[in-house]
PDB file of N, CA and C in Angstrom:
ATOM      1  N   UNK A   1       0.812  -1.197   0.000  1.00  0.00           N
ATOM      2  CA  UNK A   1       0.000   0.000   0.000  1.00  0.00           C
ATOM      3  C   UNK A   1       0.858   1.266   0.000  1.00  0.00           C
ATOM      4  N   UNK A   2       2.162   1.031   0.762  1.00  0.00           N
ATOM      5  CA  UNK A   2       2.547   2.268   0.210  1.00  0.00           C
ATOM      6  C   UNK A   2       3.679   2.930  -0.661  1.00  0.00           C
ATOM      7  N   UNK A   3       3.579   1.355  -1.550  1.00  0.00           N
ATOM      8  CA  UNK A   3       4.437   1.708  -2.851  1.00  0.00           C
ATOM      9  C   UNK A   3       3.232   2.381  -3.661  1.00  0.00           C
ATOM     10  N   UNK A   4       1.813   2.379  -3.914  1.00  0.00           N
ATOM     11  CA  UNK A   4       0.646   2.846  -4.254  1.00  0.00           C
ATOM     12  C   UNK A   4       0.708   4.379  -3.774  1.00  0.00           C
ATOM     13  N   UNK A   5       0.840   4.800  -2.603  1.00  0.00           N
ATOM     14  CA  UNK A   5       1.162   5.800  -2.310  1.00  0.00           C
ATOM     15  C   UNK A   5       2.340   6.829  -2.755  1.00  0.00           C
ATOM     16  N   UNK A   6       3.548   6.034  -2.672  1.00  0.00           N
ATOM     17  CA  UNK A   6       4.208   6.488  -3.210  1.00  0.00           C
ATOM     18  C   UNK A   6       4.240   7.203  -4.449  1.00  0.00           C
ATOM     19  N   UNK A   7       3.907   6.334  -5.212  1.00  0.00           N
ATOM     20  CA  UNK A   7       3.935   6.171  -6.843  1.00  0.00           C
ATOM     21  C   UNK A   7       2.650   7.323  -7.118  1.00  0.00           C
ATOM     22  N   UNK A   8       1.570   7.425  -6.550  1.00  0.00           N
ATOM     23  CA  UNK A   8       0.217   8.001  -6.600  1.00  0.00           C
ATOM     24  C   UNK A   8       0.830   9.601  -6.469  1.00  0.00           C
ATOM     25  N   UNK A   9       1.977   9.778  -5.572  1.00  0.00           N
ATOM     26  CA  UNK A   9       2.205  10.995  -5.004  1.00  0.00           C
ATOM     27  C   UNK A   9       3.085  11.734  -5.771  1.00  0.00           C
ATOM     28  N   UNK A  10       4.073  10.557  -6.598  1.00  0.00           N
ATOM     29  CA  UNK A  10       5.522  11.353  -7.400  1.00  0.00           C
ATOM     30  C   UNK A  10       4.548  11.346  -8.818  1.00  0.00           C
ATOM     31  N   UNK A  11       3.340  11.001  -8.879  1.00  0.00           N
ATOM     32  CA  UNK A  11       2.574  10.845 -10.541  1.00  0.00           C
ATOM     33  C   UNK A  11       1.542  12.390 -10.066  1.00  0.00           C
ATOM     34  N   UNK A  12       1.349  12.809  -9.249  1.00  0.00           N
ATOM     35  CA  UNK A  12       0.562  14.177  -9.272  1.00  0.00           C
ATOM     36  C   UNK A  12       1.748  15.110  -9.016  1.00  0.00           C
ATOM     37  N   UNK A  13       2.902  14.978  -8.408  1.00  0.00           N
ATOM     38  CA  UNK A  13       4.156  16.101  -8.521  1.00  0.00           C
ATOM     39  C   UNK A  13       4.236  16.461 -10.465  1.00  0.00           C
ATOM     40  N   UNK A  14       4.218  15.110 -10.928  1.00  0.00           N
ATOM     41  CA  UNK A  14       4.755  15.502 -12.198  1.00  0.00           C
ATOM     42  C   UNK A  14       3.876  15.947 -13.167  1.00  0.00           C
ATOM     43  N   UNK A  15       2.531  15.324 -12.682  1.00  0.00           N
ATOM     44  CA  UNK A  15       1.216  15.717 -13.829  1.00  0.00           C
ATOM     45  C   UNK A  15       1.267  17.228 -13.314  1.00  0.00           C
ATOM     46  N   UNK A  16       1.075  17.728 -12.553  1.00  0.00           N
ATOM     47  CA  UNK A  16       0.700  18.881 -11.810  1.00  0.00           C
ATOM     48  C   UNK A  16       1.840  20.002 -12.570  1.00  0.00           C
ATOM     49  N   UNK A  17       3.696  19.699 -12.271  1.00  0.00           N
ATOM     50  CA  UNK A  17       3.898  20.184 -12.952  1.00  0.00           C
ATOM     51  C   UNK A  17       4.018  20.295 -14.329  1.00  0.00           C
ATOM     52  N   UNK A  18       3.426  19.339 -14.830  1.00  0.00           N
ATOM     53  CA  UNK A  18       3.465  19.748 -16.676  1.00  0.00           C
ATOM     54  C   UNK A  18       1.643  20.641 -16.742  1.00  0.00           C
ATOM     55  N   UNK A  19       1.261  20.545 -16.061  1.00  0.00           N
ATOM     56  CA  UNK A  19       0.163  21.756 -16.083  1.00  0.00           C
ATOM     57  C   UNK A  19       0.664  23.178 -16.125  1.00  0.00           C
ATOM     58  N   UNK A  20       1.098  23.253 -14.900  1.00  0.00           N
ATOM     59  CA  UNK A  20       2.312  24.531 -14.776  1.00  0.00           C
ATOM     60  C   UNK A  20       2.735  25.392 -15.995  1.00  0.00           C
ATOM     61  N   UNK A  21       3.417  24.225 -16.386  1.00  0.00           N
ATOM     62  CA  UNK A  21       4.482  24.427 -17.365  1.00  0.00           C
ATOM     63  C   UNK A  21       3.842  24.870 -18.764  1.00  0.00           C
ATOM     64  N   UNK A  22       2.853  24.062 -18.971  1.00  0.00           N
ATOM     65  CA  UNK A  22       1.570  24.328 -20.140  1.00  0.00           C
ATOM     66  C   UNK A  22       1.020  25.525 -19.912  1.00  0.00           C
ATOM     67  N   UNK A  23       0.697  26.463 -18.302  1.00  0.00           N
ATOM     68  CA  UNK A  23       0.150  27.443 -18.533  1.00  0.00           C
ATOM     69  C   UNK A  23       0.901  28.545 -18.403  1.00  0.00           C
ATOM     70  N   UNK A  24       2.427  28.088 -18.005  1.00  0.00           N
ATOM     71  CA  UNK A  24       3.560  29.281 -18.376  1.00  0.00           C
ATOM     72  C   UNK A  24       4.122  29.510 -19.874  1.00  0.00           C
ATOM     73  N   UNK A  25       3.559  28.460 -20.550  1.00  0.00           N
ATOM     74  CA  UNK A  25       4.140  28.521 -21.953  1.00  0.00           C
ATOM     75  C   UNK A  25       2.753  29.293 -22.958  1.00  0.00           C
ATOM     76  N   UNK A  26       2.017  29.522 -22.115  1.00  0.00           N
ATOM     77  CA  UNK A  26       0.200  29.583 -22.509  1.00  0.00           C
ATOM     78  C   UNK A  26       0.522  31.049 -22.289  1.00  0.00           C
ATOM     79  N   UNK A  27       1.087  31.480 -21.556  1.00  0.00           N
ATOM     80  CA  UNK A  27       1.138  33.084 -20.899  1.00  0.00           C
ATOM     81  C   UNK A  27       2.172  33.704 -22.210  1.00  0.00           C
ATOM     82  N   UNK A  28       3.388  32.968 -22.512  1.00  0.00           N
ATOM     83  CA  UNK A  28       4.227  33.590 -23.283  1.00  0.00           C
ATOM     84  C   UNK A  28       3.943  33.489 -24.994  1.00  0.00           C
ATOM     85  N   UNK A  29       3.210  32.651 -25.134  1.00  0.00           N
ATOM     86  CA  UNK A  29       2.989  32.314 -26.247  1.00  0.00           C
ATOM     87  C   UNK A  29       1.535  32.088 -26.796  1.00  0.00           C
ATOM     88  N   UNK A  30       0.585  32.831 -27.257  1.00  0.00           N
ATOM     89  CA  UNK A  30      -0.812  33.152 -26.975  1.00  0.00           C
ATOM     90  C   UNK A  30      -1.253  32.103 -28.029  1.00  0.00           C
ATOM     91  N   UNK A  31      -0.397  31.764 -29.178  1.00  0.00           N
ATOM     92  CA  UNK A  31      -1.067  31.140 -30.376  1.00  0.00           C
ATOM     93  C   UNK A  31      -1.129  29.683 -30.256  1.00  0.00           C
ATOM     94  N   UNK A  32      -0.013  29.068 -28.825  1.00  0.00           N
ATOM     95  CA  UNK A  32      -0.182  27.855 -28.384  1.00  0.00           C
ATOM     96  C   UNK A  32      -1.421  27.278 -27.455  1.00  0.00           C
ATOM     97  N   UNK A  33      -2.318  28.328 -27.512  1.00  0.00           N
ATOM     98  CA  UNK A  33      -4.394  27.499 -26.674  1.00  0.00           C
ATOM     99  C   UNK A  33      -3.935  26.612 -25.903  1.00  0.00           C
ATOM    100  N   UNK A  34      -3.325  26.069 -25.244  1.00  0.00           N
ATOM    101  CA  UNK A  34      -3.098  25.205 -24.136  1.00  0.00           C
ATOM    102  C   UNK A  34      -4.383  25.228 -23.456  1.00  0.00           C
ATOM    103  N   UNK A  35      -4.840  26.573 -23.000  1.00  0.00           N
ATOM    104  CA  UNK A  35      -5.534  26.837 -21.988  1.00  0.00           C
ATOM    105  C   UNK A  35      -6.725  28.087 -22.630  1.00  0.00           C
ATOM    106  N   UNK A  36      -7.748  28.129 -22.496  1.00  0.00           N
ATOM    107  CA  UNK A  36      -8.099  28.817 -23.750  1.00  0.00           C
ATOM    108  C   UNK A  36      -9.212  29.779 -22.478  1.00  0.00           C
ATOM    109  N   UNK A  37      -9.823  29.474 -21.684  1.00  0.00           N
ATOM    110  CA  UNK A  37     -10.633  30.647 -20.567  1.00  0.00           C
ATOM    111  C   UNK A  37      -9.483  30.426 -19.358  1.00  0.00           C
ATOM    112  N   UNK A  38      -9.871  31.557 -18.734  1.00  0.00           N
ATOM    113  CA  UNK A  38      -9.789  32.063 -17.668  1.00  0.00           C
ATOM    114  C   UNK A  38     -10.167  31.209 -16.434  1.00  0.00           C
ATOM    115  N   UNK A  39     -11.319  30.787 -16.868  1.00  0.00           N
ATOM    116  CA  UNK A  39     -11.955  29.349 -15.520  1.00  0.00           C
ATOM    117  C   UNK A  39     -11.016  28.390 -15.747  1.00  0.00           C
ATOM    118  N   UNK A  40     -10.561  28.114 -16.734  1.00  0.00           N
ATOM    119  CA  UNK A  40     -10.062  26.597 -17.183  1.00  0.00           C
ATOM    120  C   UNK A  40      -8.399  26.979 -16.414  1.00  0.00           C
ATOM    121  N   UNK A  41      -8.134  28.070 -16.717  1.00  0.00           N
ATOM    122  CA  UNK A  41      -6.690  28.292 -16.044  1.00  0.00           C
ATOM    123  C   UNK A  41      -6.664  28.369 -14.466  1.00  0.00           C
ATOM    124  N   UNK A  42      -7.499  29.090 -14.146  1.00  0.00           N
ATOM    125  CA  UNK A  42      -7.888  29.203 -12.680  1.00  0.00           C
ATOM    126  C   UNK A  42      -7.892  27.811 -11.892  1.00  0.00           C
ATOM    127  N   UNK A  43      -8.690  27.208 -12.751  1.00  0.00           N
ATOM    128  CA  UNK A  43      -8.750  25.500 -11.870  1.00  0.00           C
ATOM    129  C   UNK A  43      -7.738  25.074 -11.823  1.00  0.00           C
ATOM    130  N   UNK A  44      -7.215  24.824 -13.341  1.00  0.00           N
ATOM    131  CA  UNK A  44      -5.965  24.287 -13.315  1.00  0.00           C
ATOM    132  C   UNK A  44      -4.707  24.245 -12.666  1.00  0.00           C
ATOM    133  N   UNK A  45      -4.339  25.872 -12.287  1.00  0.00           N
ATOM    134  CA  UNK A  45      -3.873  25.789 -11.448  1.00  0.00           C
ATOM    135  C   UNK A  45      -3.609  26.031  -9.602  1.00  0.00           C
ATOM    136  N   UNK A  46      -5.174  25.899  -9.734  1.00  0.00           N
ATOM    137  CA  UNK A  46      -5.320  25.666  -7.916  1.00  0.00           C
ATOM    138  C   UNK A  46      -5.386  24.134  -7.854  1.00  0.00           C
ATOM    139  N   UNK A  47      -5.749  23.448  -8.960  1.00  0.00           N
ATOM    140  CA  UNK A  47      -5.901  21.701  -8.997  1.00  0.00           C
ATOM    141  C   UNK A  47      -4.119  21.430  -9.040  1.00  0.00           C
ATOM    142  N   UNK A  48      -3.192  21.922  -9.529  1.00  0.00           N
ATOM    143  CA  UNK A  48      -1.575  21.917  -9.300  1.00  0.00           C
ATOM    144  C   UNK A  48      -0.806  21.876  -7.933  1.00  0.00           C
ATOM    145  N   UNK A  49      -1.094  22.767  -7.371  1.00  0.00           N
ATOM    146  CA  UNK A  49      -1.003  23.780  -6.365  1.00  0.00           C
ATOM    147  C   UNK A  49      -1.162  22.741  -4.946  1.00  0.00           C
ATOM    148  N   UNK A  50      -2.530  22.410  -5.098  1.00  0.00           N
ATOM    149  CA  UNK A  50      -3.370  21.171  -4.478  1.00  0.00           C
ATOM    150  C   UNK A  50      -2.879  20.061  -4.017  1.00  0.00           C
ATOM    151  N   UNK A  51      -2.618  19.483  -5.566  1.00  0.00           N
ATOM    152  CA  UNK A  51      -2.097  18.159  -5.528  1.00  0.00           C
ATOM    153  C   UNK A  51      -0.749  18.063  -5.105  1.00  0.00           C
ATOM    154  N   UNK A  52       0.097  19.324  -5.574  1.00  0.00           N
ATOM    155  CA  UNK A  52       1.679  19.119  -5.162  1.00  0.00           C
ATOM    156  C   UNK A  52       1.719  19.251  -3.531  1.00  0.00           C
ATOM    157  N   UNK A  53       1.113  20.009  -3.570  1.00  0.00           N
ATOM    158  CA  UNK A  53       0.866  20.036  -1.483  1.00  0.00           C
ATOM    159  C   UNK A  53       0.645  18.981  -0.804  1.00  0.00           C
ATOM    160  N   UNK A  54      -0.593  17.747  -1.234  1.00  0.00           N
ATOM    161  CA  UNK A  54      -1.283  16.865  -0.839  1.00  0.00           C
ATOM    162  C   UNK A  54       0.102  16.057  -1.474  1.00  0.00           C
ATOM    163  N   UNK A  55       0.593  16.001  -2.833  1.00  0.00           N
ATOM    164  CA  UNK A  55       1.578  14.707  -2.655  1.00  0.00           C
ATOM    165  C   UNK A  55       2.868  15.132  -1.797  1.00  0.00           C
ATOM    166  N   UNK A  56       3.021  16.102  -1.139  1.00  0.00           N
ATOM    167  CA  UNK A  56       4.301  16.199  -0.748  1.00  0.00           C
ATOM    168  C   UNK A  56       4.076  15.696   0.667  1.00  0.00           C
ATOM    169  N   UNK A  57       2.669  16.210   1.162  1.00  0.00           N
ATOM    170  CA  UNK A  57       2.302  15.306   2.115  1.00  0.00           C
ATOM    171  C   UNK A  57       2.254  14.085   2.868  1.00  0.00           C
ATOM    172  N   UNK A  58       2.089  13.327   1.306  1.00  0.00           N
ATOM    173  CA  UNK A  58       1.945  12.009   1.166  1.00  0.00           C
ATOM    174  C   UNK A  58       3.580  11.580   1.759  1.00  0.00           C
ATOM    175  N   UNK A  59       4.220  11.946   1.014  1.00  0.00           N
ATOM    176  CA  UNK A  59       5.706  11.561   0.789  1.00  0.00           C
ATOM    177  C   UNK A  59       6.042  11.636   2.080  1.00  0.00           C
ATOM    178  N   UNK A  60       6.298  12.957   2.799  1.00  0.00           N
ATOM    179  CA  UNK A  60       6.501  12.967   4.108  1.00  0.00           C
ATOM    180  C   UNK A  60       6.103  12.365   4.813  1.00  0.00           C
ATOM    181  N   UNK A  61       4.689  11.671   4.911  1.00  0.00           N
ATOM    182  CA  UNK A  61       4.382  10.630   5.844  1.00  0.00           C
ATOM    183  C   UNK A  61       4.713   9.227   5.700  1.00  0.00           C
ATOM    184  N   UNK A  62       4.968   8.850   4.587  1.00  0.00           N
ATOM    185  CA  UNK A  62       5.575   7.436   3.907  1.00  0.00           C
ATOM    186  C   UNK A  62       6.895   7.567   4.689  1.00  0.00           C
ATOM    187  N   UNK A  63       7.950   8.388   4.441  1.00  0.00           N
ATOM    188  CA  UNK A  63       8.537   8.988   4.906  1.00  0.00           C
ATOM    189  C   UNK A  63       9.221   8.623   6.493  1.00  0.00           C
ATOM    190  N   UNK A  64       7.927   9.079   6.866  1.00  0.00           N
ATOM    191  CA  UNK A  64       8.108   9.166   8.759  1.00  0.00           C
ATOM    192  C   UNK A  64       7.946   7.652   9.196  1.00  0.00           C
ATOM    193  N   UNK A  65       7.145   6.696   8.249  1.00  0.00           N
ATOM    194  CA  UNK A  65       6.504   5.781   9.044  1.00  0.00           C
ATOM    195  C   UNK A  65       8.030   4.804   8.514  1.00  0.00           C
ATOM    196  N   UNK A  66       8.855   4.931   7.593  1.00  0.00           N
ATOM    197  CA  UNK A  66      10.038   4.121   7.824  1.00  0.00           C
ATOM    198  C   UNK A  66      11.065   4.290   8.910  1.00  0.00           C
TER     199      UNK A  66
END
């Protein structure tokens, strides 16, 4: 269970940051639509933000319990 954890936690670090990264490349480069409203960016990156918090969480407690 907590190789599941593990794995669950370093797979939203990385999805999360290629969101990021999609809406910093979205900011510099307008003709690449990555992200096309304002809502859709907004979520996106409080859903980033979120998850990197909650997996770092994760990690740290996997973490403690070895």
């Amino acid at each position: 269970m907590d190789k599941i954890k593990r794995i669950t936690a370093h797979a939203g670090i990385i999805l999360s940051g290629m969101i990021l990264v999609f809406y910093i490349i979205d900011l510099f480069n307008a003709k690449s639509l990555f992200m096309d409203s304002a809502a859709s960016q907004g979520a996106a990156i409080l859903l980033s933000v979120v998850s990197i918090s909650m997996s770092a969480m994760i990690l740290n407690m996997t973490r403690q319990k070895e």
